[in-house]
N, C-alpha and C. Protein backbone atom coordinates (compact mmCIF):
# COMPACT_ATOMS: atom_id res chain seq x y z
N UNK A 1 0.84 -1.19 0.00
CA UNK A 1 0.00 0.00 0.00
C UNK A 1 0.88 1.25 0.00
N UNK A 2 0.57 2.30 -1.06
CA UNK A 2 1.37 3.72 -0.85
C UNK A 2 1.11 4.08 0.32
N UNK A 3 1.85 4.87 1.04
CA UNK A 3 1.63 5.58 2.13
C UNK A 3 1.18 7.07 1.53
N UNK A 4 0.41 7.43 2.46
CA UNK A 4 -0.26 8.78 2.20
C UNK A 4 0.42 10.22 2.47
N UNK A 5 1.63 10.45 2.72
CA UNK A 5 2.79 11.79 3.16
C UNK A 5 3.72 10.88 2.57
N UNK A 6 4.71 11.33 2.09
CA UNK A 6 5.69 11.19 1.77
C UNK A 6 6.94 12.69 1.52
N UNK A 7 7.73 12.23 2.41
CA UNK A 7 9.41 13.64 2.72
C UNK A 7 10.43 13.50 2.15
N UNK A 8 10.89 14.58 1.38
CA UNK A 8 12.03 14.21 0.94
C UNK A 8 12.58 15.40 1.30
N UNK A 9 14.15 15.69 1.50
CA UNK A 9 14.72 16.62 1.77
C UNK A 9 15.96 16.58 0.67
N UNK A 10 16.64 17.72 0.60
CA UNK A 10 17.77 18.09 -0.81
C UNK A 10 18.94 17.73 0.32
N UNK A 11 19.79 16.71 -0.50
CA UNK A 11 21.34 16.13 -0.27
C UNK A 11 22.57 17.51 0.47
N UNK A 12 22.26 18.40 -0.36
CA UNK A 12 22.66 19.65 0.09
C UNK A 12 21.69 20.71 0.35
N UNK A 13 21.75 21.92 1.20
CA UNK A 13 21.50 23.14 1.12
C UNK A 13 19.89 22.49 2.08
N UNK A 14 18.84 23.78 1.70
CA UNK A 14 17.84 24.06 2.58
C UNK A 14 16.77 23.80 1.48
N UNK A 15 15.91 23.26 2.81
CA UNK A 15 14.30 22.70 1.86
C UNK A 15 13.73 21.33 2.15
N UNK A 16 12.69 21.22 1.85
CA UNK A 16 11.75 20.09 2.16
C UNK A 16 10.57 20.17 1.07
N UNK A 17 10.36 18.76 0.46
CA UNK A 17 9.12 18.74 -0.40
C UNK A 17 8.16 17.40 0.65
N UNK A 18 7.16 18.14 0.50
CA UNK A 18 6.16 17.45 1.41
C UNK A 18 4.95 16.98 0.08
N UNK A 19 4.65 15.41 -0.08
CA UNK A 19 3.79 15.36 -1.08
C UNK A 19 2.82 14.52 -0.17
N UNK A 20 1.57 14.57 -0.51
CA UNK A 20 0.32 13.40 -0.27
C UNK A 20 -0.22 12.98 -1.62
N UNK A 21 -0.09 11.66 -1.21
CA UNK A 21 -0.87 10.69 -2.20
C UNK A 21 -2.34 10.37 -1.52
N UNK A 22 -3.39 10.50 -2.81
CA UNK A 22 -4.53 10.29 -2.23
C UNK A 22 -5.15 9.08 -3.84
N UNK A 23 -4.97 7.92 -3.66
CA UNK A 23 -5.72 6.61 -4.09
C UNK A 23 -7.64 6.66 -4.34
N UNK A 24 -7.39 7.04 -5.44
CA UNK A 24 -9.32 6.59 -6.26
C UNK A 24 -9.08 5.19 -6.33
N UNK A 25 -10.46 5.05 -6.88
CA UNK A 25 -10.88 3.96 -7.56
C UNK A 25 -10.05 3.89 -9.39
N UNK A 26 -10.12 4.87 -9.62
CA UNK A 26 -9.74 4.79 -10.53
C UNK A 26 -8.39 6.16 -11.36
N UNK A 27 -8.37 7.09 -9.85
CA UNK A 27 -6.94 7.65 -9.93
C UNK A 27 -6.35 8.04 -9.07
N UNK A 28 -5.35 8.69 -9.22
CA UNK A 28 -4.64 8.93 -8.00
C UNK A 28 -3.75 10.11 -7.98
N UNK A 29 -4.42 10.52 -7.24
CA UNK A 29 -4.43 12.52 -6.71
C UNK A 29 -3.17 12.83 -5.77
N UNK A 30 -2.06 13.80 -6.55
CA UNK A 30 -1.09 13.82 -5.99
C UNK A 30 -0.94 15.02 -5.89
N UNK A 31 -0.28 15.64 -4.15
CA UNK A 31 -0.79 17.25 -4.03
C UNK A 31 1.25 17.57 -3.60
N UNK A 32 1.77 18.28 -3.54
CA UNK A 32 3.13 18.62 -3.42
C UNK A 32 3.31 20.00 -3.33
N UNK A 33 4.06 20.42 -2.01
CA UNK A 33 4.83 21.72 -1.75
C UNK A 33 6.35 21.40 -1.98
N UNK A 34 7.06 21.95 -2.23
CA UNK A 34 8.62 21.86 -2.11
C UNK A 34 9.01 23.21 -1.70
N UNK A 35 9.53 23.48 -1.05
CA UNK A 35 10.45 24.54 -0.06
C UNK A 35 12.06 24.51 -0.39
N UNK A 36 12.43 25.60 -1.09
CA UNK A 36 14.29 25.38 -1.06
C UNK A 36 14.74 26.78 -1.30
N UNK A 37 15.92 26.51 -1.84
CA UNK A 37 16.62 27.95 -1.87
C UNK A 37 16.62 27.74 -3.59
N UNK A 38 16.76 28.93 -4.41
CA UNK A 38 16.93 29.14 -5.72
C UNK A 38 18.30 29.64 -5.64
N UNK A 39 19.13 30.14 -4.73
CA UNK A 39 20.12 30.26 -5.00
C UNK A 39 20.54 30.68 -3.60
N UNK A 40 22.09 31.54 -3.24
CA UNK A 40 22.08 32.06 -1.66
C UNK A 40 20.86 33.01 -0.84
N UNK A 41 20.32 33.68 -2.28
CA UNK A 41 19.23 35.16 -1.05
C UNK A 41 17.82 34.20 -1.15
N UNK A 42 17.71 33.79 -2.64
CA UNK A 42 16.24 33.69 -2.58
C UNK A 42 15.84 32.00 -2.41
N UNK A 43 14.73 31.88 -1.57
CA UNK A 43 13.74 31.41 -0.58
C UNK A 43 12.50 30.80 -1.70
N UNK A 44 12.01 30.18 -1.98
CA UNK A 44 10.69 29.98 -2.77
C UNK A 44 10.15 28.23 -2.68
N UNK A 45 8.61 28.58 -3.07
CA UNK A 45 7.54 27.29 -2.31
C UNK A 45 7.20 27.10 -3.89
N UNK A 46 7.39 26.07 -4.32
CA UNK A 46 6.75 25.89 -5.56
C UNK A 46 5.40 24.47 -5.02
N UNK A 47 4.19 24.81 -5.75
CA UNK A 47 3.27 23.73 -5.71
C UNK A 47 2.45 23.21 -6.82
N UNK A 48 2.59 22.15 -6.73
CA UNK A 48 2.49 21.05 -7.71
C UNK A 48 1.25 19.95 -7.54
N UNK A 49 0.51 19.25 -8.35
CA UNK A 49 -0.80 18.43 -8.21
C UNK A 49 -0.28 18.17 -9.61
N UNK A 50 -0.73 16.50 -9.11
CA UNK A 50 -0.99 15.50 -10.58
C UNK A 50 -2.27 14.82 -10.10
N UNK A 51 -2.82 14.52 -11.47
CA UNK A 51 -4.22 13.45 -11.07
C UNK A 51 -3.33 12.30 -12.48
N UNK A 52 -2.98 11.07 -11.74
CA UNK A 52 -2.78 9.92 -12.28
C UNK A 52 -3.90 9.19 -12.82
N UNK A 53 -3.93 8.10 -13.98
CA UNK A 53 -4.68 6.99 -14.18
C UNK A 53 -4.52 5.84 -13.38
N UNK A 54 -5.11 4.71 -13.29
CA UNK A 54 -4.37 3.94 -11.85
C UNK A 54 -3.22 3.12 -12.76
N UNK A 55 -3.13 3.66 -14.12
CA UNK A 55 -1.77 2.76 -14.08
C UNK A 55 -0.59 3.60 -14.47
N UNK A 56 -0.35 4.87 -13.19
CA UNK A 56 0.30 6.00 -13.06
C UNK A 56 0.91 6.70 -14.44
N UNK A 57 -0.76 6.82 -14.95
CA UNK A 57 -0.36 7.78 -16.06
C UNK A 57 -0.93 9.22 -16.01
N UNK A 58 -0.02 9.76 -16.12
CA UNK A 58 -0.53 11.65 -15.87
C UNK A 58 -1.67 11.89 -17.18
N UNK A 59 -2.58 12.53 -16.40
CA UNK A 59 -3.56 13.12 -16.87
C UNK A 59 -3.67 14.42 -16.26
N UNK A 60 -3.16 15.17 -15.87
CA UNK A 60 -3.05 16.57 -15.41
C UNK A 60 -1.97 16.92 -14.64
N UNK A 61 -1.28 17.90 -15.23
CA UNK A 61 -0.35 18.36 -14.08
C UNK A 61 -0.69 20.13 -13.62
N UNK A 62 -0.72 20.58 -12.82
CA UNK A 62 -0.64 21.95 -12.25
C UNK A 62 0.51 22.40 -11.25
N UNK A 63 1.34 23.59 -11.96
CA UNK A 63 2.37 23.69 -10.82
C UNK A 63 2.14 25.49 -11.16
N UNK A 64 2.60 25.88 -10.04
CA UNK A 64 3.16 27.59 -9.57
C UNK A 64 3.59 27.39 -8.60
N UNK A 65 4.49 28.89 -8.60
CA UNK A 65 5.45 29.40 -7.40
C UNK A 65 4.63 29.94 -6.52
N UNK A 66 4.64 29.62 -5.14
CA UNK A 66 3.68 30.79 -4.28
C UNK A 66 4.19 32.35 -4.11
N UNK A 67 3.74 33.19 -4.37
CA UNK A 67 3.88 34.50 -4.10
C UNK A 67 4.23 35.12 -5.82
N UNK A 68 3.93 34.13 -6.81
CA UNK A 68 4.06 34.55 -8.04
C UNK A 68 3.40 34.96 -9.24
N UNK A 69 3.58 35.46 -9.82
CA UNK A 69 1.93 35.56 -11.30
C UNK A 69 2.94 34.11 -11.78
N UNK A 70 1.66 33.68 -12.56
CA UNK A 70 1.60 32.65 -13.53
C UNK A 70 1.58 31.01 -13.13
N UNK A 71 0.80 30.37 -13.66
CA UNK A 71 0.86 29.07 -13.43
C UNK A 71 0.54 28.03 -14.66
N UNK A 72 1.20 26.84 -14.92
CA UNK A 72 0.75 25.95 -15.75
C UNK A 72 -0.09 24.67 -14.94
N UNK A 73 -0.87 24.84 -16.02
CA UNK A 73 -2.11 23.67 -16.14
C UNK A 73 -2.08 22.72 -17.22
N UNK A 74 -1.80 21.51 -17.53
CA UNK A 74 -1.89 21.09 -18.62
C UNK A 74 -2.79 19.64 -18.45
N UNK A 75 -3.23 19.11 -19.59
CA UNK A 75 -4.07 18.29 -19.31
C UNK A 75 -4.09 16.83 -20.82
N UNK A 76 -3.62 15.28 -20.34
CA UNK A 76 -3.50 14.76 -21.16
C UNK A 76 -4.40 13.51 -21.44
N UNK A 77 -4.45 12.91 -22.70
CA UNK A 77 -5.54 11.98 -22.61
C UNK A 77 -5.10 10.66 -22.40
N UNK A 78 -3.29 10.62 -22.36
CA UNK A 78 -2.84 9.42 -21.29
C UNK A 78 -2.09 8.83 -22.49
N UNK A 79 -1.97 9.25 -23.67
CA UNK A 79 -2.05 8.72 -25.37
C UNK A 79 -0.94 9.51 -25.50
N UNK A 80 0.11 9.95 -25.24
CA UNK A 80 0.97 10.95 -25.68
C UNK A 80 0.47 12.45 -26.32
N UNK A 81 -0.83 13.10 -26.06
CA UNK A 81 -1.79 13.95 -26.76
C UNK A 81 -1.46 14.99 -25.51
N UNK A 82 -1.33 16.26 -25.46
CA UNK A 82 -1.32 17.34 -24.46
C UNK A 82 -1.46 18.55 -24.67
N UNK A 83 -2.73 19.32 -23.92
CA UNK A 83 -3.64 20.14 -24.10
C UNK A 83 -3.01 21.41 -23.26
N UNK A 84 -3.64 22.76 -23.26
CA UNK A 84 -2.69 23.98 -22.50
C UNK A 84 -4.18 24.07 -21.49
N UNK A 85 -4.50 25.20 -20.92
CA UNK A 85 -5.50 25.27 -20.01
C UNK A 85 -6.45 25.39 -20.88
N UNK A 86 -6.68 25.86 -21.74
CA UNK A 86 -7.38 26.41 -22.88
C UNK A 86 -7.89 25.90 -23.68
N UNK A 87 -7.15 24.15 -23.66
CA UNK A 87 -7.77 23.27 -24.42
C UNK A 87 -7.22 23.34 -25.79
N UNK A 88 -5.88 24.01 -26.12
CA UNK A 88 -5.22 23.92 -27.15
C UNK A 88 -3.98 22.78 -27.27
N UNK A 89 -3.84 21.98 -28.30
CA UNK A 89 -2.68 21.59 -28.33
C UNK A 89 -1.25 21.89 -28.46
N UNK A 90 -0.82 20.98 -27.51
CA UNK A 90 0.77 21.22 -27.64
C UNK A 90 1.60 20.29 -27.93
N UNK A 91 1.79 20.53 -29.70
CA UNK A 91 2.69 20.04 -30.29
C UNK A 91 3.84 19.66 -30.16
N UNK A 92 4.86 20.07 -28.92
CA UNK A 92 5.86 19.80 -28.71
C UNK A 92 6.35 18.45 -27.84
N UNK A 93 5.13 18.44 -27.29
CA UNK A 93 5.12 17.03 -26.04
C UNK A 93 4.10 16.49 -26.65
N UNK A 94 4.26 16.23 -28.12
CA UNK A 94 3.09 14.90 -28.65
C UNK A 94 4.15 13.35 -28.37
N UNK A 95 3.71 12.57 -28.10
CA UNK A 95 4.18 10.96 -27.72
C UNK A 95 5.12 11.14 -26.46
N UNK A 96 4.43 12.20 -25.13
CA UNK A 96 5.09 11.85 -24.05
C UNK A 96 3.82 11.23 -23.21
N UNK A 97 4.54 10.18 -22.50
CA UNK A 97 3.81 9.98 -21.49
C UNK A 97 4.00 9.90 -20.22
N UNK A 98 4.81 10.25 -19.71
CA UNK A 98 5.51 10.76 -18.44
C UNK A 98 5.45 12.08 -18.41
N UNK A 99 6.07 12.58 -17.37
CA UNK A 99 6.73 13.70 -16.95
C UNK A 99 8.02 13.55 -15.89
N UNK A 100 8.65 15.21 -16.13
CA UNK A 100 9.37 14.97 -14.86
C UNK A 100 9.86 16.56 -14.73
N UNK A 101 9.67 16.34 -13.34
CA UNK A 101 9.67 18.24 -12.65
C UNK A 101 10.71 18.24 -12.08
N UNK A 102 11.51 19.11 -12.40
CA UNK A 102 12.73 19.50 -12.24
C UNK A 102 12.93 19.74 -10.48
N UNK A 103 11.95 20.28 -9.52
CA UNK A 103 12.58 20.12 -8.69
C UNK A 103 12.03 18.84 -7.54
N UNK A 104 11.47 17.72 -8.23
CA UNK A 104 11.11 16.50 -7.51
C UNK A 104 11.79 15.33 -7.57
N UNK A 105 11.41 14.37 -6.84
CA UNK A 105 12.31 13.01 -7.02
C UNK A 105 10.84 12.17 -7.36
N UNK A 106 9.67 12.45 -6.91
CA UNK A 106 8.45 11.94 -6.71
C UNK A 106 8.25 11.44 -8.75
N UNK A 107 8.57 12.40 -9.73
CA UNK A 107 8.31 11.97 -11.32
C UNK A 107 8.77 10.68 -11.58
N UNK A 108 10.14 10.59 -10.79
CA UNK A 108 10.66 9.05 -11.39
C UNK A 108 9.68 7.92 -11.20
N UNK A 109 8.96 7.98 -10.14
CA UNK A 109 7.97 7.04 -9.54
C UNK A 109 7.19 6.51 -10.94
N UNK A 110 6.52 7.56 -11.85
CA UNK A 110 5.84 7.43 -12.88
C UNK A 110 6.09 6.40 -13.98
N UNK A 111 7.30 6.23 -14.36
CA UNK A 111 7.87 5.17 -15.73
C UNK A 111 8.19 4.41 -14.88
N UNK A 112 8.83 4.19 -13.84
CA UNK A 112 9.07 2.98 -12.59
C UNK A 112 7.96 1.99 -12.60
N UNK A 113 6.65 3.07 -12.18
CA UNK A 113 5.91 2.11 -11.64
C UNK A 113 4.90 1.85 -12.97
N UNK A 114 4.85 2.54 -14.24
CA UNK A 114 3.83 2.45 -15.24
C UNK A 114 4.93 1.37 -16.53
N UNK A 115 6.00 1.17 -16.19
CA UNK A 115 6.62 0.23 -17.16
C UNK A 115 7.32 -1.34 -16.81
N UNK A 116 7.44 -2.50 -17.73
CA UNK A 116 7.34 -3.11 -17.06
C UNK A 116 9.01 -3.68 -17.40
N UNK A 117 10.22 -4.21 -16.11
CA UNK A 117 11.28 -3.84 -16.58
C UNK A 117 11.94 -5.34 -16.32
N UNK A 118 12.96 -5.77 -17.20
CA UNK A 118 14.15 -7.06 -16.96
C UNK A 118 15.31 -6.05 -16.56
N UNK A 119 16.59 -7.19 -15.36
CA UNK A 119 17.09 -6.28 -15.43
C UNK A 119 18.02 -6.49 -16.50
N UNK A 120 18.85 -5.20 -16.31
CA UNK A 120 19.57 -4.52 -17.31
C UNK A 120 19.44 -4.29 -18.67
N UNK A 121 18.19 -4.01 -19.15
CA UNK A 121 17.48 -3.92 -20.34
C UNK A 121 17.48 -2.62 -20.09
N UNK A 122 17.48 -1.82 -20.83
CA UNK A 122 17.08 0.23 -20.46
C UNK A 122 15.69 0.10 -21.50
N UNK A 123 15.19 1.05 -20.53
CA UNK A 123 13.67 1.55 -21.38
C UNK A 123 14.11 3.05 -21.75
N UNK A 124 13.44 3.19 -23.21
CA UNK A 124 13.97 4.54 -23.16
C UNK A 124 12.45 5.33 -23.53
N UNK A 125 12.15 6.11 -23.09
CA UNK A 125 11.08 7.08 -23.07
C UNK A 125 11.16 8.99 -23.12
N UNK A 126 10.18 9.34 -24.47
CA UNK A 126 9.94 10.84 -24.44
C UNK A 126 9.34 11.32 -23.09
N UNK A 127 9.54 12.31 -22.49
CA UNK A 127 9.08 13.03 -21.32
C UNK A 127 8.88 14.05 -21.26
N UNK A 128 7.78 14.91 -20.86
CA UNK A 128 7.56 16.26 -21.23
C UNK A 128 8.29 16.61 -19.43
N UNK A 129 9.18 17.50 -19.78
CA UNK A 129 10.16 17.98 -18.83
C UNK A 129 9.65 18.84 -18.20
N UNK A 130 9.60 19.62 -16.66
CA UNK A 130 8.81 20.68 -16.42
C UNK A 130 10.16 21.63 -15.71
N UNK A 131 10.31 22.76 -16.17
CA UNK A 131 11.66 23.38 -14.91
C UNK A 131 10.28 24.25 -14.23
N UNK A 132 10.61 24.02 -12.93
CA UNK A 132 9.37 24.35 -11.98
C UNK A 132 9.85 25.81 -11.66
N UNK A 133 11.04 25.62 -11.94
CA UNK A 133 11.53 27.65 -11.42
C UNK A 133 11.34 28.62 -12.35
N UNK A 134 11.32 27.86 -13.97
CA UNK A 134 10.94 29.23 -14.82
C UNK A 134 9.69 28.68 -15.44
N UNK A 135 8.38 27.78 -15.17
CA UNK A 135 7.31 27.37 -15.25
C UNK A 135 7.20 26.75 -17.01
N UNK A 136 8.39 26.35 -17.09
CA UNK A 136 8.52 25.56 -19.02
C UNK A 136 8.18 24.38 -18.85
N UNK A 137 7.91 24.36 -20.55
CA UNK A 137 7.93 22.52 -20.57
C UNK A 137 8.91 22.32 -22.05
N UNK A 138 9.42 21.31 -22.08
CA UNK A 138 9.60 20.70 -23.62
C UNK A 138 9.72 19.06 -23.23
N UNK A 139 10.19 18.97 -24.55
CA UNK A 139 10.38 17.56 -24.40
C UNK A 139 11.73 16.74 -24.33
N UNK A 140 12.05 15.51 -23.41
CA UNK A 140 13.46 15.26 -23.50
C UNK A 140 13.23 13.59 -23.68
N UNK A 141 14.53 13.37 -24.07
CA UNK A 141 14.57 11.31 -23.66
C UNK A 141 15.25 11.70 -22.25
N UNK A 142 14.64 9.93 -21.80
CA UNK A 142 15.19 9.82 -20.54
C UNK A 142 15.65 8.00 -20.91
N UNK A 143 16.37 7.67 -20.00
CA UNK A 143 16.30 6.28 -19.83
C UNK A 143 16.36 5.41 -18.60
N UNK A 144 15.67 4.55 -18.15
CA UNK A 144 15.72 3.83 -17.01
C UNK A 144 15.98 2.81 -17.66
N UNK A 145 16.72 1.87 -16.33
CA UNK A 145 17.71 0.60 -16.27
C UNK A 145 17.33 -0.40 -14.71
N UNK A 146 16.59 -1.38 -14.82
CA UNK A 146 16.61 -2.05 -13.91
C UNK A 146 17.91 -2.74 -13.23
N UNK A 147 18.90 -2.07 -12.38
CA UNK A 147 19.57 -2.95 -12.16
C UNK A 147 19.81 -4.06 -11.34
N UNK A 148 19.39 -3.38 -10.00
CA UNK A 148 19.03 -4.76 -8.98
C UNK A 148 17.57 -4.18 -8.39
N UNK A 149 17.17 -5.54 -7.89
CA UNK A 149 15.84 -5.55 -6.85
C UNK A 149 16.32 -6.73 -5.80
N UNK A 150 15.92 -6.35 -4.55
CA UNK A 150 15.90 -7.14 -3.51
C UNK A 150 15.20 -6.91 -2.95
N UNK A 151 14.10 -7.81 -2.48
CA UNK A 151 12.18 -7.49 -1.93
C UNK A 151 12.04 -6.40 -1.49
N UNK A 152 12.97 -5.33 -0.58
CA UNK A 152 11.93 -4.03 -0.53
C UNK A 152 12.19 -3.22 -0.75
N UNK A 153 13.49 -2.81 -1.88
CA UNK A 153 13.81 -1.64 -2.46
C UNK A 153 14.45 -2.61 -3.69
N UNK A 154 14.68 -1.54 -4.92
CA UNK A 154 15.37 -2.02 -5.96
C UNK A 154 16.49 -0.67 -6.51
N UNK A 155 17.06 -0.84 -7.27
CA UNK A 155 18.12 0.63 -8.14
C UNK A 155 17.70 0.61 -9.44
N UNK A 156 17.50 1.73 -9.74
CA UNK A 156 16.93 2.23 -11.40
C UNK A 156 18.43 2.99 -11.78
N UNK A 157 19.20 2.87 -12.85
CA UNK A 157 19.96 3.86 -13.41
C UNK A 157 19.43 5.15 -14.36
N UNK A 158 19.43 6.07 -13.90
CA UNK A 158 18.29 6.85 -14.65
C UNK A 158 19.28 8.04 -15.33
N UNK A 159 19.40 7.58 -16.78
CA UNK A 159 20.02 8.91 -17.72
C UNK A 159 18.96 9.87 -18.52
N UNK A 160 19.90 11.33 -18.09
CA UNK A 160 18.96 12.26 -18.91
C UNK A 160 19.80 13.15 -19.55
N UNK A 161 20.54 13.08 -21.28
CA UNK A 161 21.54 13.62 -21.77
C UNK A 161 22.61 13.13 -20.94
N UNK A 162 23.72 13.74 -20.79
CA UNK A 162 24.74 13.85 -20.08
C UNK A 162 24.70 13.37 -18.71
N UNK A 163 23.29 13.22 -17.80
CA UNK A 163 23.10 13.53 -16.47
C UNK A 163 23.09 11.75 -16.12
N UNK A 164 23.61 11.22 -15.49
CA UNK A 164 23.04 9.93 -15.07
C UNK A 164 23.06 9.95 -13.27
N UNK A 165 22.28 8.66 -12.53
CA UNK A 165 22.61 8.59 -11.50
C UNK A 165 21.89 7.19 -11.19
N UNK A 166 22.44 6.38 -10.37
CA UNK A 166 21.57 5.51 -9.79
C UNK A 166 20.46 5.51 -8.56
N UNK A 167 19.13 5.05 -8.81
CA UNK A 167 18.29 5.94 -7.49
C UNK A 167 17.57 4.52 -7.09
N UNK A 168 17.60 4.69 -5.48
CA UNK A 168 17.19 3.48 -4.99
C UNK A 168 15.57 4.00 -4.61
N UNK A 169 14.59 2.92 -4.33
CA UNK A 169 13.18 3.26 -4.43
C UNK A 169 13.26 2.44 -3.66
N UNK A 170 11.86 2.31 -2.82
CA UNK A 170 11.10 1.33 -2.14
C UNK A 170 10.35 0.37 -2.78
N UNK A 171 9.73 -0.31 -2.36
CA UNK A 171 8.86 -1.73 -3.15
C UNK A 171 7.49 -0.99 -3.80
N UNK A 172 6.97 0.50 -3.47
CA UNK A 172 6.08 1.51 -3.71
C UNK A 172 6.90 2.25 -5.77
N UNK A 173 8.23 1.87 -5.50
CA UNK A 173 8.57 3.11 -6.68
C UNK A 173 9.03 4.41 -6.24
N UNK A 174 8.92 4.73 -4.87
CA UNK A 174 8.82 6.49 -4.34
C UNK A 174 10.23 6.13 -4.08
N UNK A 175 10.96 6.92 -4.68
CA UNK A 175 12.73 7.35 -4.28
C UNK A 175 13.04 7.26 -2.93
N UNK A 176 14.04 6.59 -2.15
CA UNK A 176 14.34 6.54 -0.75
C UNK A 176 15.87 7.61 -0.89
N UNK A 177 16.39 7.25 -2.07
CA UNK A 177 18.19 7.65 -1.98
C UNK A 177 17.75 8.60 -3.75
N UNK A 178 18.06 9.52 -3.94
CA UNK A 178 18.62 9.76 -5.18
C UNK A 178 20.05 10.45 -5.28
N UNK A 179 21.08 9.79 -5.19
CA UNK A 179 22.74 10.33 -4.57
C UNK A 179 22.62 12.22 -5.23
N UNK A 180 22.96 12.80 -4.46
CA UNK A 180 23.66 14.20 -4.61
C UNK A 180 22.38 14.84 -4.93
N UNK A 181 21.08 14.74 -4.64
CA UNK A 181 20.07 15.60 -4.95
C UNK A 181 18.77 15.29 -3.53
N UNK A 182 18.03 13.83 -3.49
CA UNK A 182 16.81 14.22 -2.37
C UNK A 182 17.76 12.45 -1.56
N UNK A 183 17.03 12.81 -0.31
CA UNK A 183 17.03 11.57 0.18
C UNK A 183 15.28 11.75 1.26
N UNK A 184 15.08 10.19 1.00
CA UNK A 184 13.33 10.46 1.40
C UNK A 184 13.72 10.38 3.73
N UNK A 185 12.37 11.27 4.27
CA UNK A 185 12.88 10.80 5.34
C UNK A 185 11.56 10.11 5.71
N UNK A 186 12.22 9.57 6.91
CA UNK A 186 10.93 8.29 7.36
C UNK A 186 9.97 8.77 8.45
N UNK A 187 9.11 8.21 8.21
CA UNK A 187 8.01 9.39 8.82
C UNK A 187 7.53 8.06 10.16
């Protein structure tokens, strides 16, 4: 069973992302604050909501900065197809079906737990990318790598361009270790 709070805190520096998972029948409602520094002076709360399909496929994402103008809303039909608030298409993230927000560990959960993996086989997947500090999207490859599982955590090798890292998860998919960026704490 997911647990309903889930903490992660940044490897370095100041901040805390606090997410709740809330389980439908048929989706699953994900609400997220993250708290950190943008750099030495500035301080900022970015907040974030996904509504999943139950076979953790995004069908909506909404994120803004608190204390900011502007926010994205986007909305998908689970098909690689993605709409603006407005109900216009966006051509640029046609055949993604993931995501991943630049300042979470919680996205990896998504192709983890919605793909099905041998190890050391890499899956490689389009992802509509989100940088949560200047409110963009485009599109990137990513790749996950099953490398080990042992009953209650496993390691994903997860490359993005240039960027790789190995991230350990729980038997849930939710990141426990991601080296040099979140580590989850136990509640």
């Amino acid at each position: 069973m997911l647990p309903t709070n889930v903490i992660w805190k940044p490897t370095a520096g100041v901040g805390y992302e606090h997410l709740r998972i809330r389980e439908g029948s048929n989706r699953i409602h994900v609400n997220s604050m993250v708290i950190g520094r943008l750099d030495d002076a500035t301080l900022t709360r970015i907040q974030y909501e996904m509504v999943l399909d139950s076979n953790w496929v995004t069908r909506e994402v909404s994120m803004g900065i608190m204390g900011e103008e502007g926010a994205l809303h986007l909305s998908s039909d689970g098909k690689g197809n993605w709409t603006n608030e407005t109900g216009e298409p966006i051509s640029e993230l046609f055949g993604c079906i993931d995501i991943d927000i630049s300042c979470t560990p919680f996205t990896n959960t998504l192709p983890i737990r919605r793909l099905s993996y041998t190890q050391l086989e890499p899956q490689y997947i389009q992802v509509a990318y989100f940088s949560a500090h200047e409110l963009t999207y485009r599109q990137v490859q990513q790749q996950y790598t099953l490398l080990e599982s042992k009953g209650d955590s496993s390691v994903y090798r997860y490359l993005a361009g240039t960027f790789m890292e190995n991230i350990t998860v729980d038997s849930n998919g939710l990141v426990l270790i991601y080296p040099e960026l979140f580590l989850r704490e136990q509640l």
